[in-house]
Protein backbone atom coordinates (compact mmCIF):
# COMPACT_ATOMS: atom_id res chain seq x y z
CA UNK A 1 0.00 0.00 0.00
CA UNK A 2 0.79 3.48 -1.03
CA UNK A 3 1.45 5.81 1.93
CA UNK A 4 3.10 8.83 0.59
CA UNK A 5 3.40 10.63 -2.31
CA UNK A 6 6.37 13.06 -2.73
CA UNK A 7 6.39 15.61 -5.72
CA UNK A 8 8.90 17.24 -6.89
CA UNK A 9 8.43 21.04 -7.63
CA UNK A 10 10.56 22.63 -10.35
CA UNK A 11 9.38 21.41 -13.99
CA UNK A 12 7.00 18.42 -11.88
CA UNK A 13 4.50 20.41 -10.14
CA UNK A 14 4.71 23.58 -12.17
CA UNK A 15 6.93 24.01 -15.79
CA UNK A 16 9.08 26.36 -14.37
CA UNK A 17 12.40 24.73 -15.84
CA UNK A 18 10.96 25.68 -19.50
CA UNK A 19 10.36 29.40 -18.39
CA UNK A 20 14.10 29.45 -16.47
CA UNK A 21 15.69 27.98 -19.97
CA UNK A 22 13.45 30.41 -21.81
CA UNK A 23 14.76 33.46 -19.54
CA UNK A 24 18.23 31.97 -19.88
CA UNK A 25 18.42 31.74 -23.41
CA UNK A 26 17.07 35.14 -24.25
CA UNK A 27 19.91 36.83 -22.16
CA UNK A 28 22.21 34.94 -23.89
CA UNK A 29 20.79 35.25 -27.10
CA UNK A 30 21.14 39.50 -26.46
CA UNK A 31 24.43 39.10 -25.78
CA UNK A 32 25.83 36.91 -28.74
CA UNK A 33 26.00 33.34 -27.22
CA UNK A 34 23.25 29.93 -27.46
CA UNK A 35 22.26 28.86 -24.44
CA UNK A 36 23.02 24.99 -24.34
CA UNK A 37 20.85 23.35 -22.99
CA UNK A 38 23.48 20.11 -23.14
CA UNK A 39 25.74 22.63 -20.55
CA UNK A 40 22.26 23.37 -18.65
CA UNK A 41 21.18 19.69 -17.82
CA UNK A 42 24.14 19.90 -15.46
CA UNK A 43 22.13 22.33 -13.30
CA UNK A 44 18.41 20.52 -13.67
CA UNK A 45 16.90 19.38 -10.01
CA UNK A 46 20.47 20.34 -8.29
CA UNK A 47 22.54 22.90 -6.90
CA UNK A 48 26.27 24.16 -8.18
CA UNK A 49 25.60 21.71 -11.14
CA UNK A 50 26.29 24.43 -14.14
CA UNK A 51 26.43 28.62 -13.56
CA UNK A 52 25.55 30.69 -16.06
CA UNK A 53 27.16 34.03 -14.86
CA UNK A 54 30.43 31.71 -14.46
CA UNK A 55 29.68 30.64 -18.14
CA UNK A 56 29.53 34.13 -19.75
CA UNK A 57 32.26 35.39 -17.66
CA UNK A 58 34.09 32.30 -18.88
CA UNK A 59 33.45 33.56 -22.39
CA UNK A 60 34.69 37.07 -21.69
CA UNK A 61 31.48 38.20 -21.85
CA UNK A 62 30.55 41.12 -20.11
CA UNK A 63 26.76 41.37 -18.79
CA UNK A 64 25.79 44.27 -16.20
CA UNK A 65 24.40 43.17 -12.86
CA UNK A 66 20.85 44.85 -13.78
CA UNK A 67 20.63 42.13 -16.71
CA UNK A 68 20.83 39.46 -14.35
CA UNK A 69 17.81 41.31 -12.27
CA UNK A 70 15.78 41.64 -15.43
CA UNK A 71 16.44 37.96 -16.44
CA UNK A 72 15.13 36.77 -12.89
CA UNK A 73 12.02 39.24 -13.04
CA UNK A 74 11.32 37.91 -16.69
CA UNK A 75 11.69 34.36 -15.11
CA UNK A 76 9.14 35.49 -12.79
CA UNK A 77 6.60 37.02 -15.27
CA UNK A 78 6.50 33.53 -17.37
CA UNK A 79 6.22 31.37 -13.47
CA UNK A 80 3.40 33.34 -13.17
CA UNK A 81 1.70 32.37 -16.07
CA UNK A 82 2.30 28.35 -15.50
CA UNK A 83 -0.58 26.26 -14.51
CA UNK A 84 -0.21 23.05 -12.74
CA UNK A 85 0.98 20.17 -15.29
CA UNK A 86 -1.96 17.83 -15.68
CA UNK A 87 -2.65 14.99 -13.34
CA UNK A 88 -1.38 16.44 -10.25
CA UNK A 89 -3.92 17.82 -8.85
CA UNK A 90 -5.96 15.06 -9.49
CA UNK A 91 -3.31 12.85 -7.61
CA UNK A 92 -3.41 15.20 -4.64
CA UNK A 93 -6.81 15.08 -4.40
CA UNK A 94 -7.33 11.56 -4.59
CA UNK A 95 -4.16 11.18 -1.98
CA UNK A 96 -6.62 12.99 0.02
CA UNK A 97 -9.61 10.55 -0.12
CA UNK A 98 -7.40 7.74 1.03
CA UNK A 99 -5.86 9.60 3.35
CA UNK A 100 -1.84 8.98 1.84
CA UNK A 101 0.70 11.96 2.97
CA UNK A 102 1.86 13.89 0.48
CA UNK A 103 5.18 16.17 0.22
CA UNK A 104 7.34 18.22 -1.99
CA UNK A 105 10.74 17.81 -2.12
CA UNK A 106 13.03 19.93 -3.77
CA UNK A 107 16.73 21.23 -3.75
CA UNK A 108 15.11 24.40 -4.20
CA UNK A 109 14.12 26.99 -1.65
CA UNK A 110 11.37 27.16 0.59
CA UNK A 111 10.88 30.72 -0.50
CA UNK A 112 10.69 30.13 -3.99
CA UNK A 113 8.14 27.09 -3.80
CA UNK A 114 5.94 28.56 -1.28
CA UNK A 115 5.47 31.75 -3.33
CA UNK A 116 4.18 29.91 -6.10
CA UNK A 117 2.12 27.89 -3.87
CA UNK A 118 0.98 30.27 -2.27
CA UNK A 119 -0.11 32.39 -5.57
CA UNK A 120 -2.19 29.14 -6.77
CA UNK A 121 -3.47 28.47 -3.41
CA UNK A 122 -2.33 25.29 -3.13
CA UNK A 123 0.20 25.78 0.54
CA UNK A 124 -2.57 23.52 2.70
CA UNK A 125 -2.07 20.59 -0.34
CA UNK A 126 1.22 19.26 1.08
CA UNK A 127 1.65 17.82 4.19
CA UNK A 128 5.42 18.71 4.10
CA UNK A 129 7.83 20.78 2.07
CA UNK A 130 11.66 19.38 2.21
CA UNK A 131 13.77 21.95 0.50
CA UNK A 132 17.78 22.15 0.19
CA UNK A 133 17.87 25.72 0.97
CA UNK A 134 21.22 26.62 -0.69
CA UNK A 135 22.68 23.27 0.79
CA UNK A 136 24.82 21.74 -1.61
CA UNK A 137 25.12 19.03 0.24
CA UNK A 138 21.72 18.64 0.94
CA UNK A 139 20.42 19.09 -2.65
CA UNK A 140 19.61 16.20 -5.25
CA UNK A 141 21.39 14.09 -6.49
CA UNK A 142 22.01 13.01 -2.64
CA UNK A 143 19.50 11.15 -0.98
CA UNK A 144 19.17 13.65 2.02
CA UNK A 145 16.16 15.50 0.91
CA UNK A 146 14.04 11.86 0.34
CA UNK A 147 15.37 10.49 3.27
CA UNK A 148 14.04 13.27 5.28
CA UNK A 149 11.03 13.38 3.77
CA UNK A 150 9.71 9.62 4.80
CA UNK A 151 11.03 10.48 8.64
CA UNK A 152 8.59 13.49 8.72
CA UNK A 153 5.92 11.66 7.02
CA UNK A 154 6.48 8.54 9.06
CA UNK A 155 6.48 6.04 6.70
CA UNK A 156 9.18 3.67 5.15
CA UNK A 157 11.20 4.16 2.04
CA UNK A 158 8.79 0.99 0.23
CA UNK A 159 5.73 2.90 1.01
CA UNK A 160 6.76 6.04 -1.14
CA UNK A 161 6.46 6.52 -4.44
CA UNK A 162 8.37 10.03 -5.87
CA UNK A 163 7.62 12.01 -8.78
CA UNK A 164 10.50 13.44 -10.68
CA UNK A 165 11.32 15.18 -13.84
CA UNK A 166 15.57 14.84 -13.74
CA UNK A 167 18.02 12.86 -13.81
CA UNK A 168 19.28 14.40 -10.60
CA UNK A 169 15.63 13.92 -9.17
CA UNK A 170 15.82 10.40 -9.99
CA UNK A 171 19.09 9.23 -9.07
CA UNK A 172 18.25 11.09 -5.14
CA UNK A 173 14.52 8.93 -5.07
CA UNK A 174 16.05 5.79 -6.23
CA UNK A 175 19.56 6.57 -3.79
CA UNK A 176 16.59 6.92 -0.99
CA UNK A 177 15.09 3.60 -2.29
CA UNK A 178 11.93 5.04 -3.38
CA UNK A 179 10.17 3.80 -6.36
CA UNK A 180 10.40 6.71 -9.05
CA UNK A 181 8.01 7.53 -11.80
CA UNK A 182 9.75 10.48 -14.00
CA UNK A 183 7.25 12.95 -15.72
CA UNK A 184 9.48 14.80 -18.04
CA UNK A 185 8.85 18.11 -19.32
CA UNK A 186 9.53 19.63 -22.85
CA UNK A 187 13.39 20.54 -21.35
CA UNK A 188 14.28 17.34 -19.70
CA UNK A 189 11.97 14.72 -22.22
CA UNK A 190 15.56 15.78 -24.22
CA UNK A 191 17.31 13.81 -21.31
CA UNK A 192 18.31 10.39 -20.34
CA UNK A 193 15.12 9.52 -17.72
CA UNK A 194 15.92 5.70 -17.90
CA UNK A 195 17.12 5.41 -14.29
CA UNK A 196 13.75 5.84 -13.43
CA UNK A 197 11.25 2.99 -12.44
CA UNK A 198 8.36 3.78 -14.78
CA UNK A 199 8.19 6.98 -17.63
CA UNK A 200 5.00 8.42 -18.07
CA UNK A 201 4.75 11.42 -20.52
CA UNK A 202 1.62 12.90 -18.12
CA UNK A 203 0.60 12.08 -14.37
CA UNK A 204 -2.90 12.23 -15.86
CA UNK A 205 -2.27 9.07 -16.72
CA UNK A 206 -1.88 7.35 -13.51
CA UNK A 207 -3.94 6.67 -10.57
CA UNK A 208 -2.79 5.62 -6.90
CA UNK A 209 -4.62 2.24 -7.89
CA UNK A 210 -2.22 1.64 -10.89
CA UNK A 211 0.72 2.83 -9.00
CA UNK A 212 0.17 0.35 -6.19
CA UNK A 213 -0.01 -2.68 -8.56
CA UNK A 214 3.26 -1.59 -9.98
CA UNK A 215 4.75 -1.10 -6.82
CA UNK A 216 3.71 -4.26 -5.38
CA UNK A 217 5.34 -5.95 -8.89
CA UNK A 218 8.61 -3.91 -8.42
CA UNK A 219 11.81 -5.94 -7.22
């Protein structure tokens, strides 16, 4: 039996890895260079994984602080516009007939999930929110975040099943031992998602009832 369900945020619960590629790119684009998204995987679901300012630095590029403000405000704008990807509210809500626990974990910030939450009113959804915070060490592809997130919900690592959209997302749910189903979005579908137990183009297309039977089937 299902007990918990733990989500992902960033490109899982909301596309906001297409609108920080998008953002990306067009500063890039303005200032001579493609944004590669083959250098940008490195960064997907983690922390420290690939730097941008580094990158145009590294390229003797010269980009004024109040570009990098404008980038993160246009980053904002197109957040703002995302809707939920389909099928997860539908999971939460039927996580909430059977009474399962349900959690986000992310090596993002607290901050930065909760104001999107927040915005969508969806903050009383989760039962828990397990963020990195600017821990490095905390952050996917480690286990930590996972780990954490079945001692606060009080279940065991079996009972879990983890929704991710990276590789990094991925290889932290299945270092936990949680059964992984990866939901990729139009960024990371260009990724390799194979570590992951089952691949499902839309959580629409699963129900806690089909996710049980494959959970009970897993090794």
């Amino acid at each position: 039996m299902i007990r918990a369900l733990l989500f992902d945020f960033d490109g899982l619960v909301l596309d906001t890895e297409s609108t920080e590629f998008r953002a990306w790119s067009e500063l890039y684009e303005r200032h001579g260079h493609a944004f590669e998204l083959e250098k940008w995987a490195a960064a997907i679901g983690t922390l420290q994984g690939f730097d941008p300012e580094q990158h145009l630095a590294s390229l003797g590029t010269i980009v004024e602080a109040s570009a990098f403000r404008e980038r993160e405000r246009r980053n904002l704008d197109l957040c703002d516009l995302e809707e939920l990807r389909p099928g997860v509210a539908e999971l939460l809500d039927a996580a909430e007939r059977r009474g399962i626990a349900t959690a986000i974990v992310s090596s993002s910030s607290e901050g930065w999930i909760a104001r999107h939450l927040d915005a969508r009113g969806l903050s009383a959804r989760f039962g828990t929110i397990v963020c990195a915070n600017g821990d490095p060490h905390r952050a996917k592809p480690r286990p930590a975040l996972y780990l954490e997130a079945v001692e606060r919900l009080g279940v065991r690592a079996g009972e879990a099943v983890a929704f991710e959209d990276s590789p990094n997302g991925i290889a932290a749910a299945k270092a936990a031992g949680i059964y992984c189903v990866a939901v990729p979005n139009p960024i990371t579908a260009q990724l390799d998602l194979s570590r992951a137990d089952l691949v499902t183009a839309s959580l629409a297309d699963l129900t806690i009832e089909s996710l049980e039977r494959r959970l009970a089937m897993s090794p």
